[in-house]
PDB file of N, CA and C in Angstrom:
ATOM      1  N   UNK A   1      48.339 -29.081  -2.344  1.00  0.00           N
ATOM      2  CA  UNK A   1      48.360 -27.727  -2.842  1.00  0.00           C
ATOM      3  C   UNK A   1      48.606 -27.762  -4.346  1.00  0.00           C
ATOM      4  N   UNK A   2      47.924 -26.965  -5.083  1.00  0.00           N
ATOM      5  CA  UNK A   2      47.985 -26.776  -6.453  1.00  0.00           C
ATOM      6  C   UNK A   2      49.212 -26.056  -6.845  1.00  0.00           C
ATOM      7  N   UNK A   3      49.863 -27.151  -7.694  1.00  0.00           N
ATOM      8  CA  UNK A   3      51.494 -26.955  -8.475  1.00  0.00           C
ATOM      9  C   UNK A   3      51.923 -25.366  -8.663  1.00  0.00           C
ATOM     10  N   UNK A   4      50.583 -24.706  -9.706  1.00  0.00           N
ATOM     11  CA  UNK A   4      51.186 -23.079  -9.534  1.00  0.00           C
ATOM     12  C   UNK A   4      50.632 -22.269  -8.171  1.00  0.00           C
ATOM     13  N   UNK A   5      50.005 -22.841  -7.601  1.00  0.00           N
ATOM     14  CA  UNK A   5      50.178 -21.872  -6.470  1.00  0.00           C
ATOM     15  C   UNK A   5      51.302 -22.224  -5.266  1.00  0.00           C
ATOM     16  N   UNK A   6      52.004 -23.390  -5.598  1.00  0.00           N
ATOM     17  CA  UNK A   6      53.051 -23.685  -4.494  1.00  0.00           C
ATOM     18  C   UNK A   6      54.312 -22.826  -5.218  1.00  0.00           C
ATOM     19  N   UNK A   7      54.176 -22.834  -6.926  1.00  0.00           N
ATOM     20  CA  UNK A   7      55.237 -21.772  -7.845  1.00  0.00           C
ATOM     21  C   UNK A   7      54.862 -20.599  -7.484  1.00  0.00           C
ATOM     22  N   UNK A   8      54.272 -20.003  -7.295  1.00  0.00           N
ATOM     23  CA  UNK A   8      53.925 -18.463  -6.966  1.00  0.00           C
ATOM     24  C   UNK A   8      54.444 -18.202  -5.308  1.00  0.00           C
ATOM     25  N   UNK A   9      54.256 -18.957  -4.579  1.00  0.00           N
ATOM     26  CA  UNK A   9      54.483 -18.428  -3.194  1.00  0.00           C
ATOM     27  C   UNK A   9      56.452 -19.135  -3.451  1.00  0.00           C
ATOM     28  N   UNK A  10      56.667 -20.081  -3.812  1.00  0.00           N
ATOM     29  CA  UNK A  10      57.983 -20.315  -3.733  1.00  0.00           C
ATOM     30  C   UNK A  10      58.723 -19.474  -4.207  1.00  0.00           C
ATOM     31  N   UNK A  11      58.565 -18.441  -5.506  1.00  0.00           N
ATOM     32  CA  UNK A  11      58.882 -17.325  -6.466  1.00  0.00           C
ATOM     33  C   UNK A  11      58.867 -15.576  -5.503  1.00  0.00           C
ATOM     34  N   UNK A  12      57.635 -15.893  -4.961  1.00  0.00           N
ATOM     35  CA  UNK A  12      57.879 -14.691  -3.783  1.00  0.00           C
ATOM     36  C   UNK A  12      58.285 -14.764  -2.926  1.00  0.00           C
ATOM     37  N   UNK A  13      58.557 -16.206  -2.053  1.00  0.00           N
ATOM     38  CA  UNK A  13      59.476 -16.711  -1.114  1.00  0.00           C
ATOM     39  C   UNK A  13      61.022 -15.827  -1.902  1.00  0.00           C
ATOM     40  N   UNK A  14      61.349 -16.260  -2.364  1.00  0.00           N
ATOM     41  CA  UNK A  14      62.558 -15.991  -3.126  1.00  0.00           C
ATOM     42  C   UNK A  14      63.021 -14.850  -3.710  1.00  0.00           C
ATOM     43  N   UNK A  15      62.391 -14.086  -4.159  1.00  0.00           N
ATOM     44  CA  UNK A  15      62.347 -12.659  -4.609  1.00  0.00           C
ATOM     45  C   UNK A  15      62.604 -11.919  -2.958  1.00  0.00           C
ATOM     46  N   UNK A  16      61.793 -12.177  -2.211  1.00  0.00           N
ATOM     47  CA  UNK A  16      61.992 -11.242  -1.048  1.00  0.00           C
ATOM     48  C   UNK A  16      63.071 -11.598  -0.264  1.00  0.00           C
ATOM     49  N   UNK A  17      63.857 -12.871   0.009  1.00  0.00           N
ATOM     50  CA  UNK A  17      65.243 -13.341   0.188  1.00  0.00           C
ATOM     51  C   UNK A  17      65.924 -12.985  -0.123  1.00  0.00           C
ATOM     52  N   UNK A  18      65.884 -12.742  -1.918  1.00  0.00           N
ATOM     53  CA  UNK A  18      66.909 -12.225  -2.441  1.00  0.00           C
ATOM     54  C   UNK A  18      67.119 -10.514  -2.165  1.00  0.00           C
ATOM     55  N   UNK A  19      66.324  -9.992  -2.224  1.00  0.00           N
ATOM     56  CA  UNK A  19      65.883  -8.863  -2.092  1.00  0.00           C
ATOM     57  C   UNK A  19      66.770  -8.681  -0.505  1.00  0.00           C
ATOM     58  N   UNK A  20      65.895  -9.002   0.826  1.00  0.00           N
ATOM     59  CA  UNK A  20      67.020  -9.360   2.252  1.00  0.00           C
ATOM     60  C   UNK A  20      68.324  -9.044   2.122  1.00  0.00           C
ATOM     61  N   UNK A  21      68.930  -9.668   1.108  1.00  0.00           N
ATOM     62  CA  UNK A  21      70.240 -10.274   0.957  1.00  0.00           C
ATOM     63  C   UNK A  21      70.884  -9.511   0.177  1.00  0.00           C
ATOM     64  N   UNK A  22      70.378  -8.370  -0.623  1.00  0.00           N
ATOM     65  CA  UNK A  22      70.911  -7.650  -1.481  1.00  0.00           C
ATOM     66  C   UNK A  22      70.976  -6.208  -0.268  1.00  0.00           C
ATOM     67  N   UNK A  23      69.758  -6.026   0.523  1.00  0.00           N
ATOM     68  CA  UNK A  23      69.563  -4.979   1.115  1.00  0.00           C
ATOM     69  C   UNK A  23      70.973  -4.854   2.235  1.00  0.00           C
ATOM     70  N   UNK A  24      71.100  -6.306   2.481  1.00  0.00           N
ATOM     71  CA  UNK A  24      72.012  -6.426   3.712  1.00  0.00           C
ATOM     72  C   UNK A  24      73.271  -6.253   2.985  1.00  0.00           C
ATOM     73  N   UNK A  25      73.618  -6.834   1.876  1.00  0.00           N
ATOM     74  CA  UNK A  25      75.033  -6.429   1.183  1.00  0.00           C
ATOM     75  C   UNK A  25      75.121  -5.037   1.148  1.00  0.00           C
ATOM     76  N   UNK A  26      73.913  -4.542   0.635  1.00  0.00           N
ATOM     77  CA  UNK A  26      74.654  -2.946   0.510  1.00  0.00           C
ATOM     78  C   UNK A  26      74.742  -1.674   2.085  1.00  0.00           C
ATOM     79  N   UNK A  27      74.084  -2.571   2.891  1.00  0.00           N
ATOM     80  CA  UNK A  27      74.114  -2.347   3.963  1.00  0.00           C
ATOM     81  C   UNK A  27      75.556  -2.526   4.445  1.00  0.00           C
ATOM     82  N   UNK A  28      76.039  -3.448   4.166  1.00  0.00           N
ATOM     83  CA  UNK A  28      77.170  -3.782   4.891  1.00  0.00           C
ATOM     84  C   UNK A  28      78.584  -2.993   4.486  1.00  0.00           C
ATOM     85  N   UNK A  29      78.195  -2.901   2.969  1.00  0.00           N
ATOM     86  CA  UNK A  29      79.193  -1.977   2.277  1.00  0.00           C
ATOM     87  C   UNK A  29      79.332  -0.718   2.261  1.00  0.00           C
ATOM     88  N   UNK A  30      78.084   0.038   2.902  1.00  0.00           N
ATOM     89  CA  UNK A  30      77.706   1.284   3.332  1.00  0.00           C
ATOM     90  C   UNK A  30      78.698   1.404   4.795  1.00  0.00           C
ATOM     91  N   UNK A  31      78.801   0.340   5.337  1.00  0.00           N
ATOM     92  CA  UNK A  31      79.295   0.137   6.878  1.00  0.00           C
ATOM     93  C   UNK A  31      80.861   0.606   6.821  1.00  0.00           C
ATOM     94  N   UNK A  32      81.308  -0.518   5.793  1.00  0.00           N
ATOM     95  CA  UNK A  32      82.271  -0.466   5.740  1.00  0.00           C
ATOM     96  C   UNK A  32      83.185   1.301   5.051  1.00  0.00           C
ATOM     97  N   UNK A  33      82.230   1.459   4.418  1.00  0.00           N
ATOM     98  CA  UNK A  33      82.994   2.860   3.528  1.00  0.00           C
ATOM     99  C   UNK A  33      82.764   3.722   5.137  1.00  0.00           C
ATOM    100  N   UNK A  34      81.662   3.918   5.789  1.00  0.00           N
ATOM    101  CA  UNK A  34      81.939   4.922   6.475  1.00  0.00           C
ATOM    102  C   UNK A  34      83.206   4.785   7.798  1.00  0.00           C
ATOM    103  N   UNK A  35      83.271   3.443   8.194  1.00  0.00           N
ATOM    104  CA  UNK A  35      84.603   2.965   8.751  1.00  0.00           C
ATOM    105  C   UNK A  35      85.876   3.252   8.236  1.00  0.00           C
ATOM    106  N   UNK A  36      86.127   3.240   6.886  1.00  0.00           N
ATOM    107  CA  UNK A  36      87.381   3.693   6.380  1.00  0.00           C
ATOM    108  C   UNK A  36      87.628   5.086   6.360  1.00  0.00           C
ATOM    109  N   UNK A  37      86.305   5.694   6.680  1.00  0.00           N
ATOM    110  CA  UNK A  37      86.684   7.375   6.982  1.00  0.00           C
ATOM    111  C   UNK A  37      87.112   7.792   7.651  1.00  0.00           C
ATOM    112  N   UNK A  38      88.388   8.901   7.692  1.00  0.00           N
ATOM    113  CA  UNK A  38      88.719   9.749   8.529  1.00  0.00           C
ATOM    114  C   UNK A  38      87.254  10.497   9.334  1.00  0.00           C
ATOM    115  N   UNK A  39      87.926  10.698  10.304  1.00  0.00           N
ATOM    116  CA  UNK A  39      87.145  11.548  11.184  1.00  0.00           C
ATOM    117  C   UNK A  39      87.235  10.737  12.851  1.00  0.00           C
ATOM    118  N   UNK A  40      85.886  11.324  13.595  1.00  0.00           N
ATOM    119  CA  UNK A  40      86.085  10.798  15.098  1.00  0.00           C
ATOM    120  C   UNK A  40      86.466   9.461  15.309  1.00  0.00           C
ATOM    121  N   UNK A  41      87.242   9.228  16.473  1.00  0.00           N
ATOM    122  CA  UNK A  41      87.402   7.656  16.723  1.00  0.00           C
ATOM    123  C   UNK A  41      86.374   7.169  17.275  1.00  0.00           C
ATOM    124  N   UNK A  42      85.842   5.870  17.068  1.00  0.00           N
ATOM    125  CA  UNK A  42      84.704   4.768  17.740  1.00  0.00           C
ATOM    126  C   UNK A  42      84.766   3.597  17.849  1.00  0.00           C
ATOM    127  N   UNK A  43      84.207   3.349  18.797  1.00  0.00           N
ATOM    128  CA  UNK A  43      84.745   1.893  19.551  1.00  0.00           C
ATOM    129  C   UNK A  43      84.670   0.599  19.040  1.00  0.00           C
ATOM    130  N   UNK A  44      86.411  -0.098  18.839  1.00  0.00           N
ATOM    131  CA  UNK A  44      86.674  -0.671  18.081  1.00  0.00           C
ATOM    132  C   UNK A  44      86.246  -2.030  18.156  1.00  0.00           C
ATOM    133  N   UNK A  45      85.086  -2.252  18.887  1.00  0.00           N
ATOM    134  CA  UNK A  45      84.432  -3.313  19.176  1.00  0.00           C
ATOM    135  C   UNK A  45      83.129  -3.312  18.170  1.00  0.00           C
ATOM    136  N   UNK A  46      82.971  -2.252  18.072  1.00  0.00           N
ATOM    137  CA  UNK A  46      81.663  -2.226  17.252  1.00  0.00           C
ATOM    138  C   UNK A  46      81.449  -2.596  15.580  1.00  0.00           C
ATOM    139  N   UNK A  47      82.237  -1.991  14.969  1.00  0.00           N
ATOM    140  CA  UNK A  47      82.259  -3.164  13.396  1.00  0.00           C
ATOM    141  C   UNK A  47      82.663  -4.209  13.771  1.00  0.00           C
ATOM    142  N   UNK A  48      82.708  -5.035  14.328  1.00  0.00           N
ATOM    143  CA  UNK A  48      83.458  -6.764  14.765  1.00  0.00           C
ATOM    144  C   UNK A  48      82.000  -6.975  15.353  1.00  0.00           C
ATOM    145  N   UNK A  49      80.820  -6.438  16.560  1.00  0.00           N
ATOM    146  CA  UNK A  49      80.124  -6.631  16.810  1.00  0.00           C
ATOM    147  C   UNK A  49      78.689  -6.488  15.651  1.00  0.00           C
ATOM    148  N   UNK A  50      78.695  -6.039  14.544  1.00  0.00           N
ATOM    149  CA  UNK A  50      78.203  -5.710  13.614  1.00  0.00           C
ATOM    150  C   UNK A  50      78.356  -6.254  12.181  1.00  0.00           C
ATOM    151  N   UNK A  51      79.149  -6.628  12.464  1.00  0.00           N
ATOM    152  CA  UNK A  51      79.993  -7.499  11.118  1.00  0.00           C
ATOM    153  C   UNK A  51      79.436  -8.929  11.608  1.00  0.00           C
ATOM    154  N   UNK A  52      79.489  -9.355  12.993  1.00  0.00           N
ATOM    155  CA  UNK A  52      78.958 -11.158  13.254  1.00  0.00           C
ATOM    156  C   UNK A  52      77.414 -10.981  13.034  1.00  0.00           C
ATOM    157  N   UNK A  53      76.675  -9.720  13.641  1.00  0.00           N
ATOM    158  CA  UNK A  53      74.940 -10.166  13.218  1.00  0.00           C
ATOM    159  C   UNK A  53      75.084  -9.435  11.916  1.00  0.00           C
ATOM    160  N   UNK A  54      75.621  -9.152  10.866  1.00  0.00           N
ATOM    161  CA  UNK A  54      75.670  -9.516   9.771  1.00  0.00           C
ATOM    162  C   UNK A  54      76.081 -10.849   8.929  1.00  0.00           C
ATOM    163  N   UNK A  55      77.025 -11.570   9.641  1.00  0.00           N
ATOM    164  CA  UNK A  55      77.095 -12.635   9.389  1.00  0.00           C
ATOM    165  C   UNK A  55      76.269 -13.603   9.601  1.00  0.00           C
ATOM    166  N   UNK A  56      75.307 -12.962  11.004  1.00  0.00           N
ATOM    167  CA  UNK A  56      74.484 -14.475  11.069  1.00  0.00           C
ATOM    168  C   UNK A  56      73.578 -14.209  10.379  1.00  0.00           C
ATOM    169  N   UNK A  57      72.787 -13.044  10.167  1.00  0.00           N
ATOM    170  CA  UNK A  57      71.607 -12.798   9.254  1.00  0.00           C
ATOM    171  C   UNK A  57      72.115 -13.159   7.933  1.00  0.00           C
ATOM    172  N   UNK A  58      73.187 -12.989   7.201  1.00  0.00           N
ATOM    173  CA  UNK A  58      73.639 -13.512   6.058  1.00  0.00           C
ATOM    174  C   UNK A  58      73.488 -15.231   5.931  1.00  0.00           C
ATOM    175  N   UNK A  59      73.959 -15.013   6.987  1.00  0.00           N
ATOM    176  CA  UNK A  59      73.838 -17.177   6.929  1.00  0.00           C
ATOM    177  C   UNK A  59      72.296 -17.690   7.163  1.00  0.00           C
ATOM    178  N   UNK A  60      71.567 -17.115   7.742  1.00  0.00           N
ATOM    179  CA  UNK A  60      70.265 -17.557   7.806  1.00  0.00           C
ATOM    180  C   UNK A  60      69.428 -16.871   6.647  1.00  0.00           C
ATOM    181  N   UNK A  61      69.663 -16.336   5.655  1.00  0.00           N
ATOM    182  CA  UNK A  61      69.497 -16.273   4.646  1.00  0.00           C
ATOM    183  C   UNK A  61      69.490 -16.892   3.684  1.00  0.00           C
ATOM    184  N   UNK A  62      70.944 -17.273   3.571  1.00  0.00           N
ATOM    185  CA  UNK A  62      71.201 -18.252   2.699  1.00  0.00           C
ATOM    186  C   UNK A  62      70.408 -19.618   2.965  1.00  0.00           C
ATOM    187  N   UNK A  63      70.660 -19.986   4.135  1.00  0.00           N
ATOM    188  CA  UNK A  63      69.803 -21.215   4.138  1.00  0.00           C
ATOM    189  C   UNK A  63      68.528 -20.824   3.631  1.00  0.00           C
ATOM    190  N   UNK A  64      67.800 -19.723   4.138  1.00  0.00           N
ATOM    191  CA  UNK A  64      66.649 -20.046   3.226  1.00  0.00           C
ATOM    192  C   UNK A  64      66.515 -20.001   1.896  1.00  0.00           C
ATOM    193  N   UNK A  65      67.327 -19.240   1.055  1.00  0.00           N
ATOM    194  CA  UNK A  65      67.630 -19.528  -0.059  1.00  0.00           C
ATOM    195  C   UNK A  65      67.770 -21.330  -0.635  1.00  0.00           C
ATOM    196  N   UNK A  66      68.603 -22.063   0.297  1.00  0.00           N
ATOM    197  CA  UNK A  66      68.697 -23.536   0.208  1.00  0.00           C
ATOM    198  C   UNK A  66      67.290 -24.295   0.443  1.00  0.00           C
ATOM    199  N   UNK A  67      66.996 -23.871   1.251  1.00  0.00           N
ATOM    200  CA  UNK A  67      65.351 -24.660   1.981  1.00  0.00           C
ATOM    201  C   UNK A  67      64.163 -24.069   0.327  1.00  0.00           C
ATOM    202  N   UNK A  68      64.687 -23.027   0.059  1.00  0.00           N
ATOM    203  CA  UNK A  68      63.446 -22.936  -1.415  1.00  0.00           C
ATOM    204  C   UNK A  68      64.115 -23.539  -2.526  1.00  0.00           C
ATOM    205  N   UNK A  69      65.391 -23.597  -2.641  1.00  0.00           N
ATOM    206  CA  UNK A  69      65.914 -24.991  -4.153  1.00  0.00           C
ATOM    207  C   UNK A  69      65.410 -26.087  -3.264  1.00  0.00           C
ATOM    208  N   UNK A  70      65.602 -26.433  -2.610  1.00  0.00           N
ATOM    209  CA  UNK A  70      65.161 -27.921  -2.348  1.00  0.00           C
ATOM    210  C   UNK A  70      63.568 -28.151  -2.082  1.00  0.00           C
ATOM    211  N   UNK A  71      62.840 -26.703  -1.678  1.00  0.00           N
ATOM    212  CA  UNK A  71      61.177 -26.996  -2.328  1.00  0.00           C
ATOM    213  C   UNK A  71      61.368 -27.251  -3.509  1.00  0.00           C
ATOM    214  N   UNK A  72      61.535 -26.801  -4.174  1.00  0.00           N
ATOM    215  CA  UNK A  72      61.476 -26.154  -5.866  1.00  0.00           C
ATOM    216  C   UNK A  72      61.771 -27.381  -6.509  1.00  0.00           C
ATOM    217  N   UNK A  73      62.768 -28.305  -5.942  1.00  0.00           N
ATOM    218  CA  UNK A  73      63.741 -29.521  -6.547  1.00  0.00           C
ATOM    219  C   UNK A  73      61.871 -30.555  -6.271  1.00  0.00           C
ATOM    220  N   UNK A  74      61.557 -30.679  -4.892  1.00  0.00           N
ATOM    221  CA  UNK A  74      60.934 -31.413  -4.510  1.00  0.00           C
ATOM    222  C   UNK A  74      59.394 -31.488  -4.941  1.00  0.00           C
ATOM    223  N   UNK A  75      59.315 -29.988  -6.024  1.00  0.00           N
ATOM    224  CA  UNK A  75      57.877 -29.706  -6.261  1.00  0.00           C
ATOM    225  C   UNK A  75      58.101 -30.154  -7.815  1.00  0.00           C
ATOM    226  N   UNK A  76      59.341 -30.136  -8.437  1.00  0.00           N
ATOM    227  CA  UNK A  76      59.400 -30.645  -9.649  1.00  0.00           C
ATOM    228  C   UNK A  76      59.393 -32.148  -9.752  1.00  0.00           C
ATOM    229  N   UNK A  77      60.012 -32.949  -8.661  1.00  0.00           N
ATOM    230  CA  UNK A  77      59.798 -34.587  -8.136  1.00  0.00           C
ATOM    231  C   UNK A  77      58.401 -34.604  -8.068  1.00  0.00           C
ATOM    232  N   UNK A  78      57.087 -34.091  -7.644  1.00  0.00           N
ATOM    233  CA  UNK A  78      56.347 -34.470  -7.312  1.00  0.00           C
ATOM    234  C   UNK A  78      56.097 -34.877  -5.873  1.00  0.00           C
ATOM    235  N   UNK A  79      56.669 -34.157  -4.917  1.00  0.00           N
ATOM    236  CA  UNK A  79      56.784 -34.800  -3.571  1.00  0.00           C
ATOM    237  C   UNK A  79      56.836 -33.415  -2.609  1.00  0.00           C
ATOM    238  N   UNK A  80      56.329 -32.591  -3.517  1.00  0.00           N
ATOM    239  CA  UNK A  80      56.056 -30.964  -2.266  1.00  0.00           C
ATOM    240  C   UNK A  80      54.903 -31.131  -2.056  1.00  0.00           C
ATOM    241  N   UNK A  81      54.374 -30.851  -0.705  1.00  0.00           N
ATOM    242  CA  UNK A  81      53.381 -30.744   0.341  1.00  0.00           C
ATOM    243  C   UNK A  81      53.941 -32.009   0.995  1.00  0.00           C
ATOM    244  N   UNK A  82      54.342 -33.521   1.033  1.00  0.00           N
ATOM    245  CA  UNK A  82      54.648 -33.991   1.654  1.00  0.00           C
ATOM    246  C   UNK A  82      55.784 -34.211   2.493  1.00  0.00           C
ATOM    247  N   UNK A  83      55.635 -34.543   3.603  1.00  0.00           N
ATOM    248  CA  UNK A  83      57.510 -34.581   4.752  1.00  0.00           C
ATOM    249  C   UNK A  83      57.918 -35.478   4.197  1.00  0.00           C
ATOM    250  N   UNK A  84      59.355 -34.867   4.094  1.00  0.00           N
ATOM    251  CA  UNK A  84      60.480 -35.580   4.047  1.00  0.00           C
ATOM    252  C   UNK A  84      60.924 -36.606   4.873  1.00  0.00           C
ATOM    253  N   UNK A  85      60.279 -36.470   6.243  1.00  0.00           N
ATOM    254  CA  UNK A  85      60.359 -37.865   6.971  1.00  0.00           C
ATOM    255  C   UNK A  85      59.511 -38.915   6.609  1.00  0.00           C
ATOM    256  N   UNK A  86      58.562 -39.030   6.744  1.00  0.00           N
ATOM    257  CA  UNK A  86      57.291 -39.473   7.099  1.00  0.00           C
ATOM    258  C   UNK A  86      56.810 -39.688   5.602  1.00  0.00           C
ATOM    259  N   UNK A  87      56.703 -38.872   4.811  1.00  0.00           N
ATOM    260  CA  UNK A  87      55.846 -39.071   3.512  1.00  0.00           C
ATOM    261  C   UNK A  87      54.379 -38.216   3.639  1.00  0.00           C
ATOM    262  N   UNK A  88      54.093 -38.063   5.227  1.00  0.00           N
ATOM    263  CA  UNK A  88      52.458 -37.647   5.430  1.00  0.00           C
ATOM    264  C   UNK A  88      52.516 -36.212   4.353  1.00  0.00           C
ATOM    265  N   UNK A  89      50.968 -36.060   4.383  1.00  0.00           N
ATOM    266  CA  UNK A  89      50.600 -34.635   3.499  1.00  0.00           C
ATOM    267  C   UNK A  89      50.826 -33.354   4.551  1.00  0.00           C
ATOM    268  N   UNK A  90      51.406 -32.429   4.592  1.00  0.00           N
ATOM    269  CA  UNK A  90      51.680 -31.454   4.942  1.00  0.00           C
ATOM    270  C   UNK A  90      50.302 -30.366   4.467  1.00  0.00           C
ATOM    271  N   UNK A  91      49.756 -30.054   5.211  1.00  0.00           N
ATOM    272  CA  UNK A  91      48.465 -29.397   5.384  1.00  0.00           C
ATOM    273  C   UNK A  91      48.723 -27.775   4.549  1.00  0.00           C
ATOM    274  N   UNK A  92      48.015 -27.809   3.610  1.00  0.00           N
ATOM    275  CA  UNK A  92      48.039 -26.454   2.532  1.00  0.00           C
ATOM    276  C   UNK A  92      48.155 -25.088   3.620  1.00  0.00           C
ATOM    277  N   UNK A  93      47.810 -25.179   5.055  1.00  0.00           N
ATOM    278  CA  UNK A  93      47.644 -23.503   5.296  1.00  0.00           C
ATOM    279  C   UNK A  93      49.109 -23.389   6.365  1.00  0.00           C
ATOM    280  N   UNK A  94      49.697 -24.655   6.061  1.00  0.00           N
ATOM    281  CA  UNK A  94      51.281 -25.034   6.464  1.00  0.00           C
ATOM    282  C   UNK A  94      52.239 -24.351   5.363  1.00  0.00           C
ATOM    283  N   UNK A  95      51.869 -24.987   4.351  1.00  0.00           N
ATOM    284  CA  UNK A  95      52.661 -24.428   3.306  1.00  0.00           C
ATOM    285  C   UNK A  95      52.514 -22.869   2.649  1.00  0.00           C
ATOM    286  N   UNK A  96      51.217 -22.611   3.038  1.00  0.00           N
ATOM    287  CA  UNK A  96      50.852 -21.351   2.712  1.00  0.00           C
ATOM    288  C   UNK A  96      51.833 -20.433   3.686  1.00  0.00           C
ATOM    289  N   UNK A  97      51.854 -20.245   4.927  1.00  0.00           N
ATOM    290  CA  UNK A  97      52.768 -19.708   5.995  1.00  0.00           C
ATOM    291  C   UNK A  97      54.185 -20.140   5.373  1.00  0.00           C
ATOM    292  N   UNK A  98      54.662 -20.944   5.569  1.00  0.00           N
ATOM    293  CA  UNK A  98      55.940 -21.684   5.358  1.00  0.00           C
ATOM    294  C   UNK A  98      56.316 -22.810   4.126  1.00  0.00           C
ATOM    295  N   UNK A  99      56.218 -21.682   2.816  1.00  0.00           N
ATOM    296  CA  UNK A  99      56.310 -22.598   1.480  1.00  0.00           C
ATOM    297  C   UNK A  99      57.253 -23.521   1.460  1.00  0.00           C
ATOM    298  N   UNK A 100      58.639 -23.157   2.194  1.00  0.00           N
ATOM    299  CA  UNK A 100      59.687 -24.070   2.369  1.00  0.00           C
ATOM    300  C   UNK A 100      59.444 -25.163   3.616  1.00  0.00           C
ATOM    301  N   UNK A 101      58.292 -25.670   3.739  1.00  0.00           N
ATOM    302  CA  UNK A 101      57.845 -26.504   5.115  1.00  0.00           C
ATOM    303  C   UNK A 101      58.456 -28.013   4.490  1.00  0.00           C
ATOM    304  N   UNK A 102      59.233 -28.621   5.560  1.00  0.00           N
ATOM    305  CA  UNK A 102      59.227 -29.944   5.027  1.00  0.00           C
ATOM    306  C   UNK A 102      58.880 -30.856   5.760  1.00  0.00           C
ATOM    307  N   UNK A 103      58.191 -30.769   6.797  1.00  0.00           N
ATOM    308  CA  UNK A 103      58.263 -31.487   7.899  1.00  0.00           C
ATOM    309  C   UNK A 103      56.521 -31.078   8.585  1.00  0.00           C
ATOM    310  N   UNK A 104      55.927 -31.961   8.638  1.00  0.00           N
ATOM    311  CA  UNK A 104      54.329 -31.828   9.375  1.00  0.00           C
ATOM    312  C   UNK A 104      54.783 -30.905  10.656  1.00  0.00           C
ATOM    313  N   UNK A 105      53.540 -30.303  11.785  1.00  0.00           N
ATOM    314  CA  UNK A 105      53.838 -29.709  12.705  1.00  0.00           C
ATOM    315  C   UNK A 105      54.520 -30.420  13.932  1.00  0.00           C
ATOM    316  N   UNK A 106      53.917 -31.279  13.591  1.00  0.00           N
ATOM    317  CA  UNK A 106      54.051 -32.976  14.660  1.00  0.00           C
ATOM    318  C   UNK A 106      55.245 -32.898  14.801  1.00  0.00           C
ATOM    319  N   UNK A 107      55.896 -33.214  13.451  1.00  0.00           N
ATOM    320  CA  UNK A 107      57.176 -33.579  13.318  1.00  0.00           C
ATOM    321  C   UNK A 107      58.321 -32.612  13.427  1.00  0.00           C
ATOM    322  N   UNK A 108      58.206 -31.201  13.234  1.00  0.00           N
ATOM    323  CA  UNK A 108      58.908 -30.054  13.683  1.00  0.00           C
ATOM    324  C   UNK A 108      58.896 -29.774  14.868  1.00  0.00           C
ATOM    325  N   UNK A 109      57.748 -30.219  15.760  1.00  0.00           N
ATOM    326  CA  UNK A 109      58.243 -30.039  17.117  1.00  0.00           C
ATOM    327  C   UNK A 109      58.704 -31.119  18.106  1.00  0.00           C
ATOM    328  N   UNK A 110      58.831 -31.888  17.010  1.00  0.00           N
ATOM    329  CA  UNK A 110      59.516 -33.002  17.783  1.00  0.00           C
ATOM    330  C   UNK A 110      61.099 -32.951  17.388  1.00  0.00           C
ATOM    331  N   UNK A 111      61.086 -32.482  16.378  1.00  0.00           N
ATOM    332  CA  UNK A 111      62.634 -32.176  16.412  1.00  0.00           C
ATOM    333  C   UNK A 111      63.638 -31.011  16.985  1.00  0.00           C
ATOM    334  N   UNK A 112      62.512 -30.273  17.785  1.00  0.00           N
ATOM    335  CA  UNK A 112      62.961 -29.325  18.989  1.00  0.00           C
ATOM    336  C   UNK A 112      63.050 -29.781  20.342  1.00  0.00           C
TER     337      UNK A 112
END
């Protein structure tokens, strides 16, 4: 895959992550102000149940945030489109779907 077009999809990879991740912060802080309000009582299971799939969507975020520095690291090495296992070429309409791909298909489903 050609260097600026693996920079362009890694750049919009990332913009829309960040973007995720900003939406969900203010999401969460929206949560929280209306919880500190007086008014009806509601069940006190529910910010604790809301607060963890915020946590996990937060954390699977971040990793992808991690999985695009370490494209980004690996496209400045000279070694993006290829796995990190193997060395093989990772097929352009792989990376096109999944800019942060590090691993052939072969090899991702073998690690399931």
């Amino acid at each position: 895959m050609d260097d600026d077009i693996a920079k362009e999809l890694l750049r919009a990879e990332r913009l829309r992550t960040e973007r995720l991740l900003s939406e969900l912060d203010d999401s969460v802080n929206a949560d929280r102000v209306a919880a500190d309000q007086p008014g009806d009582m509601f069940d006190s299971a529910e910010p604790l149940t809301t607060q963890e799939a915020d946590d996990s969507v937060q954390a699977q975020l971040l990793s992808r945030l991690a999985a695009i520095d370490r494209a980004e690291t690996r496209l400045e090495a000279g070694t993006y489109g290829y796995s990190v296992r193997s060395g093989q070429p990772i097929p352009d309409d792989r990376l096109e779907a999944d800019p942060t791909a590090e691993l052939t298909v072969e090899e991702a489903r073998q690690s399931n």
